[in-house]
N, C-alpha and C. Protein backbone atom coordinates (compact mmCIF):
# COMPACT_ATOMS: atom_id res chain seq x y z
N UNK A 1 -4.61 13.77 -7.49
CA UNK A 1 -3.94 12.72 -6.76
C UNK A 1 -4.98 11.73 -6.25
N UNK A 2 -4.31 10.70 -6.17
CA UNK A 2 -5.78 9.45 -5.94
C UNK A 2 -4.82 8.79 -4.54
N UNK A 3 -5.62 8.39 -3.49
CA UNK A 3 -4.79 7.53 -2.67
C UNK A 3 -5.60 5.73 -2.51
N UNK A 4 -4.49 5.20 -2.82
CA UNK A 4 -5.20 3.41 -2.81
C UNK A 4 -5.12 3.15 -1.34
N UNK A 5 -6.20 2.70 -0.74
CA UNK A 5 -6.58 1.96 -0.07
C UNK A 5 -6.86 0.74 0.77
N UNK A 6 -5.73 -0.01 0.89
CA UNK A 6 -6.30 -1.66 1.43
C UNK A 6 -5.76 -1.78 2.90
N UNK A 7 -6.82 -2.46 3.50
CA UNK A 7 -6.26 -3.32 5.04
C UNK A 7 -5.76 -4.69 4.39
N UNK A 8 -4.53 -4.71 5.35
CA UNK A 8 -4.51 -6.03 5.10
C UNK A 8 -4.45 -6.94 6.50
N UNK A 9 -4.94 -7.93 6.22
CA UNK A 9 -5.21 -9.05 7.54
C UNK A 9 -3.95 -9.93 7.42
N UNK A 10 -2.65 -9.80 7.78
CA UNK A 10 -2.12 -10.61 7.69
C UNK A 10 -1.51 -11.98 8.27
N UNK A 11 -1.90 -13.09 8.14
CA UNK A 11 -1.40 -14.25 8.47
C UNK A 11 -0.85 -14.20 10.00
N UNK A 12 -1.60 -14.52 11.21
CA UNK A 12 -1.20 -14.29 12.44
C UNK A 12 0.48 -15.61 12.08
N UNK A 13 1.58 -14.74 12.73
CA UNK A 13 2.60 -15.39 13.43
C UNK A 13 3.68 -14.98 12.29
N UNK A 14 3.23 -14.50 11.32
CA UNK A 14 3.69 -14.02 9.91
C UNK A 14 4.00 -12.56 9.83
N UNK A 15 3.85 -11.82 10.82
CA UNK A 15 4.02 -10.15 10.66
C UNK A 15 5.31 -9.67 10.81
N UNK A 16 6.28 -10.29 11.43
CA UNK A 16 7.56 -9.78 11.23
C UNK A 16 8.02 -10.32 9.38
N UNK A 17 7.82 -11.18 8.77
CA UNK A 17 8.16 -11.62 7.67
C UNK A 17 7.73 -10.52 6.61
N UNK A 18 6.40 -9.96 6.96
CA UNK A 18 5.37 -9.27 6.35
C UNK A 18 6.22 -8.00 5.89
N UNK A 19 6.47 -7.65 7.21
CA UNK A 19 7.27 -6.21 7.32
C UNK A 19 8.12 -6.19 6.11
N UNK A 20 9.35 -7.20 6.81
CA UNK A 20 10.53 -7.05 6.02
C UNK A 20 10.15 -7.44 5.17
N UNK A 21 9.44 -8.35 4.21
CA UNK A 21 9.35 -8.54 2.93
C UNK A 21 8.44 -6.81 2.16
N UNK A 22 7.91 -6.38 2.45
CA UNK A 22 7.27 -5.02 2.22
C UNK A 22 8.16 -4.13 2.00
N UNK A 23 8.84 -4.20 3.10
CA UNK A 23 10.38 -2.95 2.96
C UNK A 23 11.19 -3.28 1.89
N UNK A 24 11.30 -4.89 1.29
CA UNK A 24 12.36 -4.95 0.29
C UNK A 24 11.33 -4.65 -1.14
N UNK A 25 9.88 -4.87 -0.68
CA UNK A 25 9.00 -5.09 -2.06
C UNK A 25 8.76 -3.73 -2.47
N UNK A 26 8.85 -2.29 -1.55
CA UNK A 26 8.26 -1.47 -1.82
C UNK A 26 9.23 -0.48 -2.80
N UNK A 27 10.30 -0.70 -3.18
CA UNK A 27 10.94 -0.52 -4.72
C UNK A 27 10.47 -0.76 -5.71
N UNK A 28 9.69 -1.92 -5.71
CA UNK A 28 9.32 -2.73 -7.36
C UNK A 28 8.07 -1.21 -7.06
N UNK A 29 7.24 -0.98 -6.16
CA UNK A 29 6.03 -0.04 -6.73
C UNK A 29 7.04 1.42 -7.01
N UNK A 30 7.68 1.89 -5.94
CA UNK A 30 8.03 3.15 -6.38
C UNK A 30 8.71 3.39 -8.00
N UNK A 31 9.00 2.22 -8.32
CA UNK A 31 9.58 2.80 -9.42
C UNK A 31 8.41 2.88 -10.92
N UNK A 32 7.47 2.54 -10.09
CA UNK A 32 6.09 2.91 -11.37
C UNK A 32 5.81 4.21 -11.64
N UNK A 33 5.66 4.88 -12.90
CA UNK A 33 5.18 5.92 -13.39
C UNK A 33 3.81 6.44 -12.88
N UNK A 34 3.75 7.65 -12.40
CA UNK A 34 2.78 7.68 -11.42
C UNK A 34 2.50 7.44 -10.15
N UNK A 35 3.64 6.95 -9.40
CA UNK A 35 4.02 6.84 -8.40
C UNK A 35 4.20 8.07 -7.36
N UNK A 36 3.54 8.44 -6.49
CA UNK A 36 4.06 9.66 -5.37
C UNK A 36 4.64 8.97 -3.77
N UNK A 37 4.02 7.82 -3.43
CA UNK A 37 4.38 7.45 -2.39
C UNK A 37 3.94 6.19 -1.41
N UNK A 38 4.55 6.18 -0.45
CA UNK A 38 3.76 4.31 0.05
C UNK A 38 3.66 4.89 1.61
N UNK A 39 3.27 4.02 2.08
CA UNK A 39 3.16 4.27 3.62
C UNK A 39 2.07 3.01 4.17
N UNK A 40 2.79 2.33 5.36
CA UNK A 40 2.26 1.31 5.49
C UNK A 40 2.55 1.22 7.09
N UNK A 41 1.07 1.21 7.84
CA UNK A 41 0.63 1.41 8.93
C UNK A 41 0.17 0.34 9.68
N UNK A 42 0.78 -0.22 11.30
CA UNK A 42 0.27 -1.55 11.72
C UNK A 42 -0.89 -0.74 12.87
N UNK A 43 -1.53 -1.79 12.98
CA UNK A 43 -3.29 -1.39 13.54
C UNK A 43 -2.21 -1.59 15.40
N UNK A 44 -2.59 -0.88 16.18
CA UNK A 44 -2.58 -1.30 17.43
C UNK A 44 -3.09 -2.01 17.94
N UNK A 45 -4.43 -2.04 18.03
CA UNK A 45 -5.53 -3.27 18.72
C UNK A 45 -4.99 -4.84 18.09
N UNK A 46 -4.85 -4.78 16.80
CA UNK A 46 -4.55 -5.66 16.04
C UNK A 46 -3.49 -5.91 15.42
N UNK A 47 -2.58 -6.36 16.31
CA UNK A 47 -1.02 -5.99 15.08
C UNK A 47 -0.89 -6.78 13.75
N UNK A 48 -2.12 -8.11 13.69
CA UNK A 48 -1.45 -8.35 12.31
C UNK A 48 -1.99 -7.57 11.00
N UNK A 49 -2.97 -6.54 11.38
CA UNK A 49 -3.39 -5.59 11.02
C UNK A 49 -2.83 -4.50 10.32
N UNK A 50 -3.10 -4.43 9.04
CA UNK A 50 -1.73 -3.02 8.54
C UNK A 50 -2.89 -2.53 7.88
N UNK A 51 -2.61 -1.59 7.21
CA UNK A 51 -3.16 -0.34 6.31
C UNK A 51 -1.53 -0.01 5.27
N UNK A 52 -2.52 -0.16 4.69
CA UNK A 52 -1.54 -0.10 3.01
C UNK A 52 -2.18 1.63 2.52
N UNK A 53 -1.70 2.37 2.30
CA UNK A 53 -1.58 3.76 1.70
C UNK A 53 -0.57 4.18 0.45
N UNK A 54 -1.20 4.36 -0.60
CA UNK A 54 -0.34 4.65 -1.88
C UNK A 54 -0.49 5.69 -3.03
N UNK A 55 -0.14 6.51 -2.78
CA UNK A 55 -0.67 7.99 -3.48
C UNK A 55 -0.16 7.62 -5.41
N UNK A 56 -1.10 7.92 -5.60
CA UNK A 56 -0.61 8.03 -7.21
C UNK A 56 -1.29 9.04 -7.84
N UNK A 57 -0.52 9.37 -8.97
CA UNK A 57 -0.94 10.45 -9.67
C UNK A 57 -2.44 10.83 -10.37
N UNK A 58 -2.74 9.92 -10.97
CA UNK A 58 -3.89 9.31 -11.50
C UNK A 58 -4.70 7.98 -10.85
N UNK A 59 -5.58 7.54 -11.17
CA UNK A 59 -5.85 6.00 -10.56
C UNK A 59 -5.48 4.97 -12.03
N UNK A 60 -5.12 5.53 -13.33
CA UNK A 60 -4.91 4.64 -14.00
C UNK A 60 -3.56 4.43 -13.95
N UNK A 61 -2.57 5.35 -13.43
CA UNK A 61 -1.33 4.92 -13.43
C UNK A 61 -1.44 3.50 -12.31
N UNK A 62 -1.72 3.61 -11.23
CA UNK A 62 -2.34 2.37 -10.29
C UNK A 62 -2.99 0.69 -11.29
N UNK A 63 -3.97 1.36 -11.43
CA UNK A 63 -4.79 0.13 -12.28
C UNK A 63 -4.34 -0.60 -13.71
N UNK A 64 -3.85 0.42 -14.62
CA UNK A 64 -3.20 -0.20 -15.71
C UNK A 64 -2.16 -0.17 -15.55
N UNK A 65 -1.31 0.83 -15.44
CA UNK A 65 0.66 1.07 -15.67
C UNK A 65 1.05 0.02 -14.59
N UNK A 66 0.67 0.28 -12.92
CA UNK A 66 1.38 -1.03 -12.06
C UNK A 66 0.97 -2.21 -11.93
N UNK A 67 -0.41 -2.58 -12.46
CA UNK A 67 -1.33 -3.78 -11.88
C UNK A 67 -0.69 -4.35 -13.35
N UNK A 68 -0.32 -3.62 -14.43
CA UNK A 68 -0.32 -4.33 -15.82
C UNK A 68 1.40 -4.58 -15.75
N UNK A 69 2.38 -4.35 -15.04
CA UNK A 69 3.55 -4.52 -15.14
C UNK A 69 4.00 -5.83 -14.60
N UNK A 70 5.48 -5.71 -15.11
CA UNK A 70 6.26 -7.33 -14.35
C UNK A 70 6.03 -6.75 -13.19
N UNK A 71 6.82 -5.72 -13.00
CA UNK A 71 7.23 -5.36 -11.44
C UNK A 71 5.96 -5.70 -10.66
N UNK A 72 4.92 -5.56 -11.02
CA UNK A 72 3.39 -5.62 -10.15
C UNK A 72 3.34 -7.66 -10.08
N UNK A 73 3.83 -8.52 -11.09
CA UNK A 73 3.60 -9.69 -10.59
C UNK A 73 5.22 -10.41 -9.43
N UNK A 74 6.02 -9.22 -9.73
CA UNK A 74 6.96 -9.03 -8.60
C UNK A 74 6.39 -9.20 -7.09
N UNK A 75 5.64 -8.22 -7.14
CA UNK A 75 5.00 -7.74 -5.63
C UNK A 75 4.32 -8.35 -5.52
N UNK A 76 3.08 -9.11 -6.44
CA UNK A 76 2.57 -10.19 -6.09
C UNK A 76 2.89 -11.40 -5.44
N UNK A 77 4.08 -12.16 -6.21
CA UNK A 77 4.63 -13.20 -5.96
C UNK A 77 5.54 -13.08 -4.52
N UNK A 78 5.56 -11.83 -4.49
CA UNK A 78 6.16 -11.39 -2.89
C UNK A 78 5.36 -11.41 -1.43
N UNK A 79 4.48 -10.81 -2.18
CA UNK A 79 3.74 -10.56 -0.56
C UNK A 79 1.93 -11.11 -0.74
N UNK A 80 1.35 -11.55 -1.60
CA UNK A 80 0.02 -11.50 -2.12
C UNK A 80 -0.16 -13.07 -0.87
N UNK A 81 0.98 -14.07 -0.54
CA UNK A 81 0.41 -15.30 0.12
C UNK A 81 0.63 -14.94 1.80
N UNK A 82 0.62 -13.47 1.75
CA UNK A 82 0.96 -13.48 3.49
C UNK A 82 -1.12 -13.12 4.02
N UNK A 83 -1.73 -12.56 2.96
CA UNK A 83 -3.09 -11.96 3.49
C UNK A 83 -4.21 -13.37 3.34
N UNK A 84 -4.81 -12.79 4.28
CA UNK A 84 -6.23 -14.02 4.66
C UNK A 84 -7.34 -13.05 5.74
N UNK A 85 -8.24 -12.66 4.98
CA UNK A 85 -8.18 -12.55 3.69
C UNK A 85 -7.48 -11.69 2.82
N UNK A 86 -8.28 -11.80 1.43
CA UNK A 86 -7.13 -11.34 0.43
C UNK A 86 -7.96 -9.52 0.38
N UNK A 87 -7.25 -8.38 0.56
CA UNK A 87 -7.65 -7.51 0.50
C UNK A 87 -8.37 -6.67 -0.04
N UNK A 88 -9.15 -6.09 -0.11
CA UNK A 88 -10.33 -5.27 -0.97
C UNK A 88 -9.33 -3.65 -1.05
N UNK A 89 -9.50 -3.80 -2.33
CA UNK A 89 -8.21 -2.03 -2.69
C UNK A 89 -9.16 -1.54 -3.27
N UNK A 90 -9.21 -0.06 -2.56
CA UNK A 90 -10.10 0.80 -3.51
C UNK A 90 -9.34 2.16 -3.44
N UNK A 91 -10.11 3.47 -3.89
CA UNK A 91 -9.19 4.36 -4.23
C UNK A 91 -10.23 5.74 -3.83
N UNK A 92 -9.36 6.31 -3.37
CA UNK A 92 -10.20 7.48 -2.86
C UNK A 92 -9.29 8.80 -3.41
N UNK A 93 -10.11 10.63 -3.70
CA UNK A 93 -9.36 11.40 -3.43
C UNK A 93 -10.18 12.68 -2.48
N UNK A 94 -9.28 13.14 -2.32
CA UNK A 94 -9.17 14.38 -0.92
C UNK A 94 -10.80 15.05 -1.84
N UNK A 95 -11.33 15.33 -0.65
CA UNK A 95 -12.75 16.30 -0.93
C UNK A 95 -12.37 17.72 0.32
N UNK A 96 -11.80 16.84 1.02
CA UNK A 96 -11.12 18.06 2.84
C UNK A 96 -10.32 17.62 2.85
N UNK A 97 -9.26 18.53 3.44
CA UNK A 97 -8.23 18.36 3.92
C UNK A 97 -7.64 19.88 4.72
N UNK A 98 -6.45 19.88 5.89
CA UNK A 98 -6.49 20.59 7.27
C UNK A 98 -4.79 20.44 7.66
N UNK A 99 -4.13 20.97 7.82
CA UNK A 99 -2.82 20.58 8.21
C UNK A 99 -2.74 21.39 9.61
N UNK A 100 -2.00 21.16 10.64
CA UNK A 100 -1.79 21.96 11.70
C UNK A 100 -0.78 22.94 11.20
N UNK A 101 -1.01 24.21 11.65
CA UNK A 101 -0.04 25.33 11.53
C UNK A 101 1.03 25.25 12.44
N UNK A 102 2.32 25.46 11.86
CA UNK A 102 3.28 25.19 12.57
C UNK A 102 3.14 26.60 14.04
N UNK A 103 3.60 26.35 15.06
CA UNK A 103 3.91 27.57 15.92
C UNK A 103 4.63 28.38 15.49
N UNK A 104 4.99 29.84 15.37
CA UNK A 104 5.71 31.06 14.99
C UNK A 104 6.18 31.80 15.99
């Protein structure tokens, strides 16, 4: 499993737009092959501040299958003019990892 990576800086006065356009955009990714999941996090200190999180199976399902699809110039043409700057995506996978044990 690979998880993608980007902050995004988005457009002060623009973050409620951001949101809701994300919530309607984040269909066009789930339905990519290789797809496990999205999750998209606003910074506290900084609210126009998000963290973009996107688990995929591989990193080429990411890089070729969604970056190479319509649906990917979908999401572009959706949300790509809300960031300034434009985001640096990279891709990481688990080396550690720790879950809390539930109580019994």
């Amino acid at each position: 499993m690979i998880t993608e990576h980007a902050v995004l800086e988005v457009i002060r006065g623009q973050e409620t737009d951001f949101v809701e356009t994300m919530d309607r955009a984040k269909t066009l990714i789930a339905r990519s092959p290789g797809f496990i999941s999205l999750r998209v996090e606003r910074c506290m200190e900084r609210p126009n501040c998000f963290l973009l999180l996107v688990e995929w199976e591989t990193l080429e399902a990411h890089t070729e299958g969604f970056r190479g699809s319509e649906a990917y110039r979908e999401w572009r043409a959706l949300l790509h003019h809300f960031y300034d700057p434009f985001p640096v995506v990279e891709h990481f996978e688990t080396v550690v990892s720790e879950r809390a044990v539930a109580p019994t």
